[in-house]
Protein backbone atom coordinates (compact mmCIF):
# COMPACT_ATOMS: atom_id res chain seq x y z
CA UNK A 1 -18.55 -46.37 10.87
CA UNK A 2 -19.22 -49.06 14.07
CA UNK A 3 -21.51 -47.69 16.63
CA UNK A 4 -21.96 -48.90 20.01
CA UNK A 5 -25.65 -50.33 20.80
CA UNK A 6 -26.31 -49.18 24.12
CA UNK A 7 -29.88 -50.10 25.59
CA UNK A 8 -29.06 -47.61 28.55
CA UNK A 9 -28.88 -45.03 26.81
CA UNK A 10 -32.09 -43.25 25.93
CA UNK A 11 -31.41 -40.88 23.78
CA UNK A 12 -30.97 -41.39 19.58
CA UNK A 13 -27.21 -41.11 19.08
CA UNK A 14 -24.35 -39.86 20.35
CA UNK A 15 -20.41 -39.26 18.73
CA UNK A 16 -17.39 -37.94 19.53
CA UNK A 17 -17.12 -34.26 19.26
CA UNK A 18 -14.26 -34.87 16.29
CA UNK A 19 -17.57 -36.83 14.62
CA UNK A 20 -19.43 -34.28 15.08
CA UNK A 21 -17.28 -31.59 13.49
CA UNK A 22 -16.68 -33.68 10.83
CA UNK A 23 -20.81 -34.08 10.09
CA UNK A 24 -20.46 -30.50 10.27
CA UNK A 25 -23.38 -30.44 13.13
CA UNK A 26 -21.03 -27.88 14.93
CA UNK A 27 -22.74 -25.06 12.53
CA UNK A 28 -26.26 -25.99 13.37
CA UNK A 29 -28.22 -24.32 16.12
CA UNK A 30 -27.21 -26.18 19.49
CA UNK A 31 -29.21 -27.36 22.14
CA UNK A 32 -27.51 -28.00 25.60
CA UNK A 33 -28.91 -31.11 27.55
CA UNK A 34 -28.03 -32.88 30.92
CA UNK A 35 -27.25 -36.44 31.47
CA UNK A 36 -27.26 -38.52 33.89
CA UNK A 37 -24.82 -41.75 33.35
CA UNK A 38 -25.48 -44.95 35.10
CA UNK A 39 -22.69 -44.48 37.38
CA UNK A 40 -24.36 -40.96 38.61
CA UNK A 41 -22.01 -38.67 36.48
CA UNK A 42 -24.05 -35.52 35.53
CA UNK A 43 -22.46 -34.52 31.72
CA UNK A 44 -23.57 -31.91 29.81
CA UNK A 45 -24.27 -32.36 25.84
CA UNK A 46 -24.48 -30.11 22.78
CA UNK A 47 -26.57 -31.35 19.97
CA UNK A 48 -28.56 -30.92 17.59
CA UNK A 49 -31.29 -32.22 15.06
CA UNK A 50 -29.69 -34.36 11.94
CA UNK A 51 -30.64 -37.53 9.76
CA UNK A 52 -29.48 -40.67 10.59
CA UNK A 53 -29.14 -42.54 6.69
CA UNK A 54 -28.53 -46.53 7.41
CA UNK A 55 -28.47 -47.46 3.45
CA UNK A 56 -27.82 -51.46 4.38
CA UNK A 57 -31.28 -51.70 5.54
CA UNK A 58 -33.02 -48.91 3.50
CA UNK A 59 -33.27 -46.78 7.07
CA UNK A 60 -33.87 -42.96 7.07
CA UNK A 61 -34.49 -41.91 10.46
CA UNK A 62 -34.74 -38.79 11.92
CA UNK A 63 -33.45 -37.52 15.99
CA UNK A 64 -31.00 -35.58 18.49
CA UNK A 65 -27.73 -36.32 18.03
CA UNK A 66 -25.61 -34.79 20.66
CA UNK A 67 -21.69 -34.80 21.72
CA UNK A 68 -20.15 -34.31 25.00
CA UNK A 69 -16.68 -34.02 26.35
CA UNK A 70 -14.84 -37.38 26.79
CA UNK A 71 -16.82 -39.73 24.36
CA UNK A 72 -14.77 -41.95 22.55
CA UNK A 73 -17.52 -43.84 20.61
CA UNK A 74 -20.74 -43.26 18.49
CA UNK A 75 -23.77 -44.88 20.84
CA UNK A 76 -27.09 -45.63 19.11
CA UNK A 77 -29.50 -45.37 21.51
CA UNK A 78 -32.94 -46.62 22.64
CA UNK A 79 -34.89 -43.59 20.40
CA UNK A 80 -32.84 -45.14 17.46
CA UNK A 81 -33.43 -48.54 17.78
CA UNK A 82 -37.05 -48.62 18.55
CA UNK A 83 -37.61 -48.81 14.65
CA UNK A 84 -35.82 -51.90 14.25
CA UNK A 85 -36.02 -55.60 15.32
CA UNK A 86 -32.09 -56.47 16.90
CA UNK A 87 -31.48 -59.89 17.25
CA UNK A 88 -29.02 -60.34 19.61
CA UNK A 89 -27.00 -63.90 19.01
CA UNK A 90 -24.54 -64.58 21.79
CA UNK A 91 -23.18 -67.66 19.87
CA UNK A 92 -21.73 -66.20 17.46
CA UNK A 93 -20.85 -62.51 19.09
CA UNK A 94 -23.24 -60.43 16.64
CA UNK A 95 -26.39 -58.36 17.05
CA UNK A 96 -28.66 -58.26 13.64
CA UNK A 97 -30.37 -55.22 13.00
CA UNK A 98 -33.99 -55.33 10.66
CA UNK A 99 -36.38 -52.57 9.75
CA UNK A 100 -39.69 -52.84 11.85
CA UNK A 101 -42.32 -54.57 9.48
């Protein structure tokens, strides 16, 4: 799966509902949240806690990962990538992702 980086964001991850479902996170205990989006929208999210298993870079990390009505993509946000060093290269149009030493 791609996931959208998304340094405004500042929660750990967010997917579409049908991702959701599919990770089964449906039949855990829910937690409603509110968000605000940068354009002022107020949204409200389901979630709930889950592990987040990057097996590229040997990552196990735990957090929230909440859905909400109308999100097309899976966002990693800024709780996620505080444990790793992103190198963003403009060049050549990529963004490379390290475990924090």
């Amino acid at each position: 799966m791609v996931a959208t980086i998304d340094s405004g964001y500042e929660g750990f991850l967010a997917t579409p509902m049908s991702v959701f479902e599919q990770l089964r996170l449906d039949e855990l205990q829910q937690i409603s949240r509110t968000l605000v989006l940068a354009n002022g929208e107020i949204l409200t999210s389901k979630g709930t806690y889950a592990t987040l298993r990057l097996p590229h870079l040997a990552a196990k990390l735990d957090g929230f990962v909440e859905t909400y009505q109308g999100l097309d993509e899976i966002i990693l946000g800024v709780q996620a990538l505080s444990h790793f060093n992103a190198t963003l290269d403009y060049c050549s149009r990529r963004v490379t992702l390290r475990t924090c030493p």
